[in-house]
Protein backbone atom coordinates (compact mmCIF):
# COMPACT_ATOMS: atom_id res chain seq x y z
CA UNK A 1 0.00 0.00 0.00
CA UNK A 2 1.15 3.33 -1.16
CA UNK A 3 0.59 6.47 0.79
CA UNK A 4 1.71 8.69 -1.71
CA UNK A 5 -0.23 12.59 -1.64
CA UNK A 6 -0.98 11.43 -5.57
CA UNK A 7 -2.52 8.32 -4.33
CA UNK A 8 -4.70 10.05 -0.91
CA UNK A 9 -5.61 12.48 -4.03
CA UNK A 10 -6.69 9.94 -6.20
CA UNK A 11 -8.61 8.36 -3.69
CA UNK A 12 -10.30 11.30 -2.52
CA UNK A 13 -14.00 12.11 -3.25
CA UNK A 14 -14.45 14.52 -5.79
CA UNK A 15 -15.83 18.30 -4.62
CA UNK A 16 -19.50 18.85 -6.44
CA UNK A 17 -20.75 22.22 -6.73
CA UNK A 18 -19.98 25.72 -6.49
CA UNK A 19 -17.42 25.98 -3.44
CA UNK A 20 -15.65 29.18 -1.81
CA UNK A 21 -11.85 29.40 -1.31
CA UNK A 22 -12.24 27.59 2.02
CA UNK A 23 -14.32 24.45 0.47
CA UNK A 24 -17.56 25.40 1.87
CA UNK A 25 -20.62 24.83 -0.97
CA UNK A 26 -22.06 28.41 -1.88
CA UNK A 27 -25.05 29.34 -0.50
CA UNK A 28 -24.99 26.88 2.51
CA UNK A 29 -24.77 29.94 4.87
CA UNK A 30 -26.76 33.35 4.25
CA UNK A 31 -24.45 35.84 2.98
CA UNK A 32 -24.33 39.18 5.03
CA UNK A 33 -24.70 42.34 2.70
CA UNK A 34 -23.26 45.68 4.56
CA UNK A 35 -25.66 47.89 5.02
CA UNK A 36 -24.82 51.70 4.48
CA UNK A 37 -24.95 53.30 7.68
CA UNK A 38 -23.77 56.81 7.31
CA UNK A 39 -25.81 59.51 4.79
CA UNK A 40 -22.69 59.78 2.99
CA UNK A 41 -22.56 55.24 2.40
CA UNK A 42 -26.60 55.16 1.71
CA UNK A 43 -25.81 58.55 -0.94
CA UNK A 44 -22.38 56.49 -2.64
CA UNK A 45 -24.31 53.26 -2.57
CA UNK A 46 -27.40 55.26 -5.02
CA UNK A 47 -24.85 57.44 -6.90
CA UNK A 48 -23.11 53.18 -7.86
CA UNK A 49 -26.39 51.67 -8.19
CA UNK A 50 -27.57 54.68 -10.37
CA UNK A 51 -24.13 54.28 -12.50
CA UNK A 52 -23.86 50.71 -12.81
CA UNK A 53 -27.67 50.67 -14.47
CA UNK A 54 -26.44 53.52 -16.75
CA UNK A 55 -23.34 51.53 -17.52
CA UNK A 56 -25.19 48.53 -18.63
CA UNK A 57 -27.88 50.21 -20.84
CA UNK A 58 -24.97 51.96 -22.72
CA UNK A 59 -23.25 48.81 -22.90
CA UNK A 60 -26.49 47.38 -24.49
CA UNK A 61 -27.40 50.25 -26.54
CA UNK A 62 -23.64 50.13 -27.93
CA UNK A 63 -24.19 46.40 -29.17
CA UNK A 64 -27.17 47.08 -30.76
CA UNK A 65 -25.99 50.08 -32.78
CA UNK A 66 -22.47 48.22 -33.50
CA UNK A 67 -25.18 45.35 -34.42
CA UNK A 68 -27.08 47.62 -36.94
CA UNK A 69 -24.11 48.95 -38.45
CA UNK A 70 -22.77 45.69 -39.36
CA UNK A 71 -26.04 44.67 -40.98
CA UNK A 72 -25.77 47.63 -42.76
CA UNK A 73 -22.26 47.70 -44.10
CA UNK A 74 -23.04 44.08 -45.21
CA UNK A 75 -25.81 45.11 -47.56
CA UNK A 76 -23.33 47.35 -49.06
């Protein structure tokens, strides 16, 4: 019998799922979300929210014009 790390890791049941760094599946416990607490947190966690929805609707409306230019250059 060989007690070789190769062989323990051979051995070894396989991990299924989604885990975190420290092996634990995700989700098992509730993550925490910080709540703002000051005026100035709750006012920079609105001014992100409010930038990261305009970020993605110019990120979408820049696909579908890139989209609609292609189409048209290949009719061309």
């Amino acid at each position: 019998m060989s007690n070789s790390i190769e062989d323990l890791l051979l051995s070894a049941p396989r991990l299924q799922g989604a885990r975190d760094r420290h092996g634990v599946p995700v989700g098992l416990f509730k993550e925490k979300r910080p709540s703002p607490s000051t005026p100035i947190d709750k006012t920079s966690a609105a001014a992100k929210m409010i930038i990261d929805a305009e970020a993605t609707e110019r990120a979408d409306k820049t696909a579908r014009l890139k989209a609609a230019r292609e189409a048209r250059d290949q009719d061309r």
